[in-house]
C-alpha atoms as a PDB file:
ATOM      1  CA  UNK A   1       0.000   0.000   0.000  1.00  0.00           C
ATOM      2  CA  UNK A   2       1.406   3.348  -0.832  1.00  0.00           C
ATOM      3  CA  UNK A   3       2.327   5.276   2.092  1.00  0.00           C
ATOM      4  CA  UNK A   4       1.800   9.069   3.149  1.00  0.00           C
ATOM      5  CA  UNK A   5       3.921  10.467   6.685  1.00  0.00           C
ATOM      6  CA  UNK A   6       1.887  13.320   9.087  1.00  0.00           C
ATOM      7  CA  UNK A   7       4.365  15.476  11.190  1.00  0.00           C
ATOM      8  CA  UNK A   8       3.567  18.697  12.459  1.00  0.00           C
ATOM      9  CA  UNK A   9       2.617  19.694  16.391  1.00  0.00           C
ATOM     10  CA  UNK A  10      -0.189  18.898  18.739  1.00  0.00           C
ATOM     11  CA  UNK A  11      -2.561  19.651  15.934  1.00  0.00           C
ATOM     12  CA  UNK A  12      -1.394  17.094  14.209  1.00  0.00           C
ATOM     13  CA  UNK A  13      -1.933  14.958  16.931  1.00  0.00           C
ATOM     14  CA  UNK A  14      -4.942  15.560  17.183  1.00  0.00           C
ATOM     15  CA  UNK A  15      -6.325  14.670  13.408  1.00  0.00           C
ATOM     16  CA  UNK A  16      -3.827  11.904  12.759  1.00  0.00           C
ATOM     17  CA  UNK A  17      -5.698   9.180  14.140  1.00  0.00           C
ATOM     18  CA  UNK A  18      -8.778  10.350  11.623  1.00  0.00           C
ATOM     19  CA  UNK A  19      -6.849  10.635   9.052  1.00  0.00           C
ATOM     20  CA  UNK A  20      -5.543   7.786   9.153  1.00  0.00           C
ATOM     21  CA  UNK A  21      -9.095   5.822   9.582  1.00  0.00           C
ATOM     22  CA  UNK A  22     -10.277   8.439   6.719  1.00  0.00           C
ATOM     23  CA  UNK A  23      -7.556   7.008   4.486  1.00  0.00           C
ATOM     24  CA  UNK A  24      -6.958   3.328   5.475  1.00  0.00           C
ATOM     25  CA  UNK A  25      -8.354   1.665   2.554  1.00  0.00           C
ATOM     26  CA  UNK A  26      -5.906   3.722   0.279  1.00  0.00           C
ATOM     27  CA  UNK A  27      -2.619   4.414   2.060  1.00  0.00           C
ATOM     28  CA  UNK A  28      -0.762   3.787   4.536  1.00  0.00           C
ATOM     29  CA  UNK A  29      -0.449   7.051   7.381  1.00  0.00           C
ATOM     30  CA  UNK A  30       2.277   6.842   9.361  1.00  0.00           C
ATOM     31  CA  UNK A  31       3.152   9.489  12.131  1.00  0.00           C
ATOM     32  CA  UNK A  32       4.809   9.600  15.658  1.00  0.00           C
ATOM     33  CA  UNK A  33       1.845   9.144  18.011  1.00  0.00           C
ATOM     34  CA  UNK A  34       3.877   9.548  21.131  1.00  0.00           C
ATOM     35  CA  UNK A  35       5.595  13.239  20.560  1.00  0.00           C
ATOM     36  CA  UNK A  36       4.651  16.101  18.318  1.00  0.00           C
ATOM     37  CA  UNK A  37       6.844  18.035  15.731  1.00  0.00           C
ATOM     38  CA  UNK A  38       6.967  20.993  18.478  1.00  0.00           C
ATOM     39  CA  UNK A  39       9.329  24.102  16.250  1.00  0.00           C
ATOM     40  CA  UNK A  40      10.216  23.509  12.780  1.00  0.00           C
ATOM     41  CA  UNK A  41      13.887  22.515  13.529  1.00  0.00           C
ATOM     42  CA  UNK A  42      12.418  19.458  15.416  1.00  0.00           C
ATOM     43  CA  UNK A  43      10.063  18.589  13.122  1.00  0.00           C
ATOM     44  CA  UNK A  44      13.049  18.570  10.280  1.00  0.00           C
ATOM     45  CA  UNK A  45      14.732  15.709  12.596  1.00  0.00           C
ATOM     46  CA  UNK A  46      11.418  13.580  13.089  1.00  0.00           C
ATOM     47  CA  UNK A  47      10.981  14.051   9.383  1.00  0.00           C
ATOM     48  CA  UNK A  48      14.355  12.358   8.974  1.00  0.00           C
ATOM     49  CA  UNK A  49      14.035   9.956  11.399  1.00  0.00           C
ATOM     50  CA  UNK A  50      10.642   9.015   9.388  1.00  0.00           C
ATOM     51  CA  UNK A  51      12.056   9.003   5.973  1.00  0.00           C
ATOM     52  CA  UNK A  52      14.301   6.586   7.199  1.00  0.00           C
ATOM     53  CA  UNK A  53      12.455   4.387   8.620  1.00  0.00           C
ATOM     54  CA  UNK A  54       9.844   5.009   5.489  1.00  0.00           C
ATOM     55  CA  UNK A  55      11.950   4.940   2.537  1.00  0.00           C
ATOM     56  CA  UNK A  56       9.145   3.939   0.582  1.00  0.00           C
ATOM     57  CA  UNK A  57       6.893   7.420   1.934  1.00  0.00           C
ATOM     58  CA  UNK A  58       5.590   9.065  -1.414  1.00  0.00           C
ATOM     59  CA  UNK A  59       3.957  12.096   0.527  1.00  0.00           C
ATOM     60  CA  UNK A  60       4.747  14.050   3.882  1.00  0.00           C
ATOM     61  CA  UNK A  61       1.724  16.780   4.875  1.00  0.00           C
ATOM     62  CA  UNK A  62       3.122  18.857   7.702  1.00  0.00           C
ATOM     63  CA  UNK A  63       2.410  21.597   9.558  1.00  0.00           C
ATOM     64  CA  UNK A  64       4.130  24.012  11.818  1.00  0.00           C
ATOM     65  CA  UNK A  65       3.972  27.418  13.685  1.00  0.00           C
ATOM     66  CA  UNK A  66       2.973  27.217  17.524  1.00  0.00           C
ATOM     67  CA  UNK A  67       5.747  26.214  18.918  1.00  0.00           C
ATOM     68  CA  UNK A  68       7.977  28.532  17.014  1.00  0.00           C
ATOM     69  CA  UNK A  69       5.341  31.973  17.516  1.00  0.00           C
ATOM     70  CA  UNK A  70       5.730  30.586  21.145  1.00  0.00           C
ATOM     71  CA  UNK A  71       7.368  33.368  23.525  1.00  0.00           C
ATOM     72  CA  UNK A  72       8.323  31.728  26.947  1.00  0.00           C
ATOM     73  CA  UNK A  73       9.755  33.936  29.926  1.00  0.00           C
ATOM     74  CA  UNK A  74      12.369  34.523  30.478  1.00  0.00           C
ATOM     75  CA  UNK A  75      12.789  34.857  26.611  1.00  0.00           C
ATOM     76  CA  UNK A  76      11.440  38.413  25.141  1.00  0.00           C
ATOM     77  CA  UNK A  77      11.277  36.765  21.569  1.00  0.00           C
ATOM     78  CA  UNK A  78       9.524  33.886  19.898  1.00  0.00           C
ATOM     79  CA  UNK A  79      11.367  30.329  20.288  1.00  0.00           C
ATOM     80  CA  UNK A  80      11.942  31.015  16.262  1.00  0.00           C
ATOM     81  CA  UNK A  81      11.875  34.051  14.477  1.00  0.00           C
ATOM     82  CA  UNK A  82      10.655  34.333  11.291  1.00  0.00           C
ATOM     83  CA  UNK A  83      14.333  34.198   9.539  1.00  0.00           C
ATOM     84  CA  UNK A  84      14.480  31.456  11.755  1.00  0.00           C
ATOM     85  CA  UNK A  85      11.406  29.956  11.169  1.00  0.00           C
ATOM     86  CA  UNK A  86      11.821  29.528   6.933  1.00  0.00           C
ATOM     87  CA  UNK A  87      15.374  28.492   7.023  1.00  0.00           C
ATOM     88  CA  UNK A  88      13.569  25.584   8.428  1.00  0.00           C
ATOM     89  CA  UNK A  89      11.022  24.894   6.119  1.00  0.00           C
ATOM     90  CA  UNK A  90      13.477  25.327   3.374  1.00  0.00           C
ATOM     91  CA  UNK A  91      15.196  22.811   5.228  1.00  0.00           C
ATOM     92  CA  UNK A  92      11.871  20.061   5.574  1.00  0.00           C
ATOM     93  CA  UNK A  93      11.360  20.833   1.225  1.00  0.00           C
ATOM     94  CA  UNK A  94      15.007  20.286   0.374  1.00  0.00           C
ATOM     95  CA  UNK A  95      15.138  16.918   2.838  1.00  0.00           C
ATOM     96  CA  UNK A  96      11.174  15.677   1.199  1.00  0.00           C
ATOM     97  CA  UNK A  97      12.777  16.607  -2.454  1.00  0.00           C
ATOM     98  CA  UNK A  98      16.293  14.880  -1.544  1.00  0.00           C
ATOM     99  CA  UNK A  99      14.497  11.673  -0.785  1.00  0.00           C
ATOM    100  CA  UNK A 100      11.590  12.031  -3.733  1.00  0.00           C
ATOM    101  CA  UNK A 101       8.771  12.887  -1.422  1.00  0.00           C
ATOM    102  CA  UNK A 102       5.592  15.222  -2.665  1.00  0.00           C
ATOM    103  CA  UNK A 103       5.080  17.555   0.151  1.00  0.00           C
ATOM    104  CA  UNK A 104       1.838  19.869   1.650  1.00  0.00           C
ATOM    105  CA  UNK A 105       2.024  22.178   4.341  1.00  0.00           C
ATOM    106  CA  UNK A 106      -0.368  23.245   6.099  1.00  0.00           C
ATOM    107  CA  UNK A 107      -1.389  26.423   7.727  1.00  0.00           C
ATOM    108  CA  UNK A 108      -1.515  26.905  11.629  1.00  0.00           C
ATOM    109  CA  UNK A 109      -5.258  27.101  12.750  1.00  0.00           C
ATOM    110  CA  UNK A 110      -5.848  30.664  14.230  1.00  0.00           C
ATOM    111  CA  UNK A 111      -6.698  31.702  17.777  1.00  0.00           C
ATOM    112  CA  UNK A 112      -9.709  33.977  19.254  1.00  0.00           C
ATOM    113  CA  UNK A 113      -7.797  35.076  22.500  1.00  0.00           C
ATOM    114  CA  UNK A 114      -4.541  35.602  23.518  1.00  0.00           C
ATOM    115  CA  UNK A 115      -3.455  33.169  26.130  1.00  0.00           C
ATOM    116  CA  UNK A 116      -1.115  30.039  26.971  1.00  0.00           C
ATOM    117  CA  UNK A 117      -2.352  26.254  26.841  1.00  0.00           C
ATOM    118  CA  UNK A 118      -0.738  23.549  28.153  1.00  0.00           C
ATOM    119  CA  UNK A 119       1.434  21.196  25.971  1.00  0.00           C
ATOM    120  CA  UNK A 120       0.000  17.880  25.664  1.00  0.00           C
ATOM    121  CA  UNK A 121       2.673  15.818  25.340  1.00  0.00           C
ATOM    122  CA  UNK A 122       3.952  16.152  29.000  1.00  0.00           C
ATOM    123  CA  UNK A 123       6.675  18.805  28.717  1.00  0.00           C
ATOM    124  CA  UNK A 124       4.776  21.027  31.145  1.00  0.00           C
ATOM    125  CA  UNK A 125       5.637  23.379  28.512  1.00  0.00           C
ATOM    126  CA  UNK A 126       2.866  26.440  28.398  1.00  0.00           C
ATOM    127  CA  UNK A 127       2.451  27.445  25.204  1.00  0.00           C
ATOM    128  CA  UNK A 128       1.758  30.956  24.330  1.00  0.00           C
ATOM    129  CA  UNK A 129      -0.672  32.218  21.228  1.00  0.00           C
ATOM    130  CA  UNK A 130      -2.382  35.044  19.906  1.00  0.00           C
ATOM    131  CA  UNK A 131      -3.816  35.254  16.666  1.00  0.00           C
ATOM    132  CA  UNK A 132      -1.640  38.361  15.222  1.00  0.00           C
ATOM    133  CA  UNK A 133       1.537  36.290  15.892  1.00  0.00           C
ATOM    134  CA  UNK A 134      -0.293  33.082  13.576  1.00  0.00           C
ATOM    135  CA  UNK A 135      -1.247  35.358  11.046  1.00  0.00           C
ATOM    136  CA  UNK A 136       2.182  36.694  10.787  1.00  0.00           C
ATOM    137  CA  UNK A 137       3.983  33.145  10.745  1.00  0.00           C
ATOM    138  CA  UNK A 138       1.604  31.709   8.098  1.00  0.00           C
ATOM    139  CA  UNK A 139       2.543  34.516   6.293  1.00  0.00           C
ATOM    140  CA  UNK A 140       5.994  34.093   6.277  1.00  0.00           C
ATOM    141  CA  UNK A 141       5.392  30.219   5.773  1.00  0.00           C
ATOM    142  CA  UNK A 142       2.905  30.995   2.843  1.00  0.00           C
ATOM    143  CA  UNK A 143       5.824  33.056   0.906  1.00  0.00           C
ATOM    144  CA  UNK A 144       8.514  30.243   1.342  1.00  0.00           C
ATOM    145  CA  UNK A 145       5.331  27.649  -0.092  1.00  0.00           C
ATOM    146  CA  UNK A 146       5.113  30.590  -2.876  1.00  0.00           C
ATOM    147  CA  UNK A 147       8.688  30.247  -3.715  1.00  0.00           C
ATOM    148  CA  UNK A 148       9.159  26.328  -3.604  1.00  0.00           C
ATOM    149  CA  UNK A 149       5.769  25.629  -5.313  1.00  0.00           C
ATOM    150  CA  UNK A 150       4.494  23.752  -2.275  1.00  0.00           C
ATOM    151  CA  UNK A 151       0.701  23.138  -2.473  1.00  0.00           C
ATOM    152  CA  UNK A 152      -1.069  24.303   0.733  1.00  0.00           C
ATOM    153  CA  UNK A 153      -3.436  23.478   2.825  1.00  0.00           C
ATOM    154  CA  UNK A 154      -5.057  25.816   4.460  1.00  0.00           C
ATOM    155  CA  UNK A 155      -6.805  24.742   7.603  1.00  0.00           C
ATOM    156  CA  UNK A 156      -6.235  28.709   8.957  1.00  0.00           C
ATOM    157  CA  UNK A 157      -9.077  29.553   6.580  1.00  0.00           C
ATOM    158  CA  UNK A 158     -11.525  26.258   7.331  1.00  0.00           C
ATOM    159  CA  UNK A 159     -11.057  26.757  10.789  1.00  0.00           C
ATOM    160  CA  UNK A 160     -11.959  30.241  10.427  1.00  0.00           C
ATOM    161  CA  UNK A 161     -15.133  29.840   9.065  1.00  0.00           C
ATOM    162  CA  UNK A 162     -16.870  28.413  12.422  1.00  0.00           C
ATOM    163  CA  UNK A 163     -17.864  30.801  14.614  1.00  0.00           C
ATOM    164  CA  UNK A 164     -16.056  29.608  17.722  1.00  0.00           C
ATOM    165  CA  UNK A 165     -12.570  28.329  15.174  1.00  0.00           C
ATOM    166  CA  UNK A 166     -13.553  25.023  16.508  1.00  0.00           C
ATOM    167  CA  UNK A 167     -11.189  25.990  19.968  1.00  0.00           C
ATOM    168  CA  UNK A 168     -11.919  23.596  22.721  1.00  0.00           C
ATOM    169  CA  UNK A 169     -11.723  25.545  26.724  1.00  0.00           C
ATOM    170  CA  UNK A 170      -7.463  25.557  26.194  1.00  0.00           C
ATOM    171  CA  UNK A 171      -8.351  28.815  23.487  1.00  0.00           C
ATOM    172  CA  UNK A 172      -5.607  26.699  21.347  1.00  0.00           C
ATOM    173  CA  UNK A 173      -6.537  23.265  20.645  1.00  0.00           C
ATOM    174  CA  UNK A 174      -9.223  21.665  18.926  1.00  0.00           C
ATOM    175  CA  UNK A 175     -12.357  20.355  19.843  1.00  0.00           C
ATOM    176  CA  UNK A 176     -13.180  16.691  18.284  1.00  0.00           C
ATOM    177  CA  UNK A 177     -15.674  18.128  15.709  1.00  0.00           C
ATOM    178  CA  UNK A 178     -12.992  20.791  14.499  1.00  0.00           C
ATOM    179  CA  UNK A 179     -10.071  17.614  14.471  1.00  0.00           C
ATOM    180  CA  UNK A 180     -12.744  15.792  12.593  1.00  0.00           C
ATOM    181  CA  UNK A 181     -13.419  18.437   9.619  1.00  0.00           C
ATOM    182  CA  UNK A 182      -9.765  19.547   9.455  1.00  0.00           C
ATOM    183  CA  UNK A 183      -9.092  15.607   8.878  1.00  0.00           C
ATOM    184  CA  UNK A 184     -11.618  15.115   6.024  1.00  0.00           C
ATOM    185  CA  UNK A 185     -10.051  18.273   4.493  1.00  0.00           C
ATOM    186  CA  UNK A 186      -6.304  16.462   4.511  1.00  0.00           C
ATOM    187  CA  UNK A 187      -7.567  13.747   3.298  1.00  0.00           C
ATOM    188  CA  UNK A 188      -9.048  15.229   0.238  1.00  0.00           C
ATOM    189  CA  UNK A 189      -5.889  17.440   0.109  1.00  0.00           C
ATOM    190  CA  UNK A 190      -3.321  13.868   0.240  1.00  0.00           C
ATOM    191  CA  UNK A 191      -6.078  12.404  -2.272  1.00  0.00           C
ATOM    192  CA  UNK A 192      -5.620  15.244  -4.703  1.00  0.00           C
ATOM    193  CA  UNK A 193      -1.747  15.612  -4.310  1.00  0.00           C
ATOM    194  CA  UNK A 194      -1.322  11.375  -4.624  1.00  0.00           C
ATOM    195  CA  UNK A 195      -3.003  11.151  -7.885  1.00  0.00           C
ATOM    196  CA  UNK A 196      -1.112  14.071  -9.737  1.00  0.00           C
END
């Protein structure tokens, strides 16, 4: 069965297991269930570690954003700034294309407060968000997916749409409706991007 990789952050986490089940009588989904992609650098190294254990991936759809907007005291600046934050994704397109793997990216979800959430991965880790700081890193994520001719998926704008973003009480996570839809949409989005 042909195989497709998920990496990205707690988002991710929270869709892979429906997109997998979504997809199971077509491909093969294969992700880190245990730990999420946290910044971009980190994702780059579970991305390798997956492509080698995956040789035979034909597709990675990834996301990133959170973790690298994230400002944590005693730091005055995000984890990653924005110079910062591309190099990175330059890095995850050159490593896909290196090993002959079709890529997506997708776009962080937006935010209707300003406030921290808890990771959930158990690095008591509080992660902070507001929605100026996502619109600013998608942007600067959409330009490098300009530049590389990555196709995008953009879950910023279906998540959008819903009057509450579909945020569960954290103000930053998903509730299991809004991890549902933003599952069917990558999917569709893998479906598409497979049969080209």
């Amino acid at each position: 069965m042909r195989k497709v990789i998920l990496l990205g952050d707690s988002i991710r986490m929270g869709y892979q297991d429906y997109v997998k089940e979504m997809l199971q009588d077509e491909y093969e989904v294969v992700y880190i269930d245990w730990d999420n992609g946290r910044f971009a650098a980190y994702t780059l190294w579970q991305c390798n570690q997956l492509l080698r254990m995956h040789p035979d991936a034909e597709l990675v759809h990834w996301n990133n954003g959170y973790w690298d907007m994230h400002q944590e005291a005693p730091m005055t600046e995000e984890l990653c700034p924005v110079p910062e934050y591309q190099h990175f994704l330059k890095r995850i397109i050159k490593l896909c294309r290196d090993n002959h793997v079709k890529i997506i990216f997708a776009t962080t979800t937006p935010v209707d407060e300003a406030g921290v959430a808890e990771d959930v991965t158990g690095t008591q880790s509080l992660i902070a968000y507001n929605n100026d700081s996502v619109r600013k890193y998608n942007a600067a994520a959409l330009e490098v997916m300009e530049k590389e001719n990555v196709p995008v998926n953009d879950l910023y704008a279906l998540c959008a749409a819903k009057d509450d973003l579909y945020k569960c009480e954290d103000h930053l996570h998903l509730t299991e409706e809004g991890y549902r839809v933003c599952a069917a949409q990558i999917a569709d989005c893998i479906r598409k991007e497979m049969e080209k």
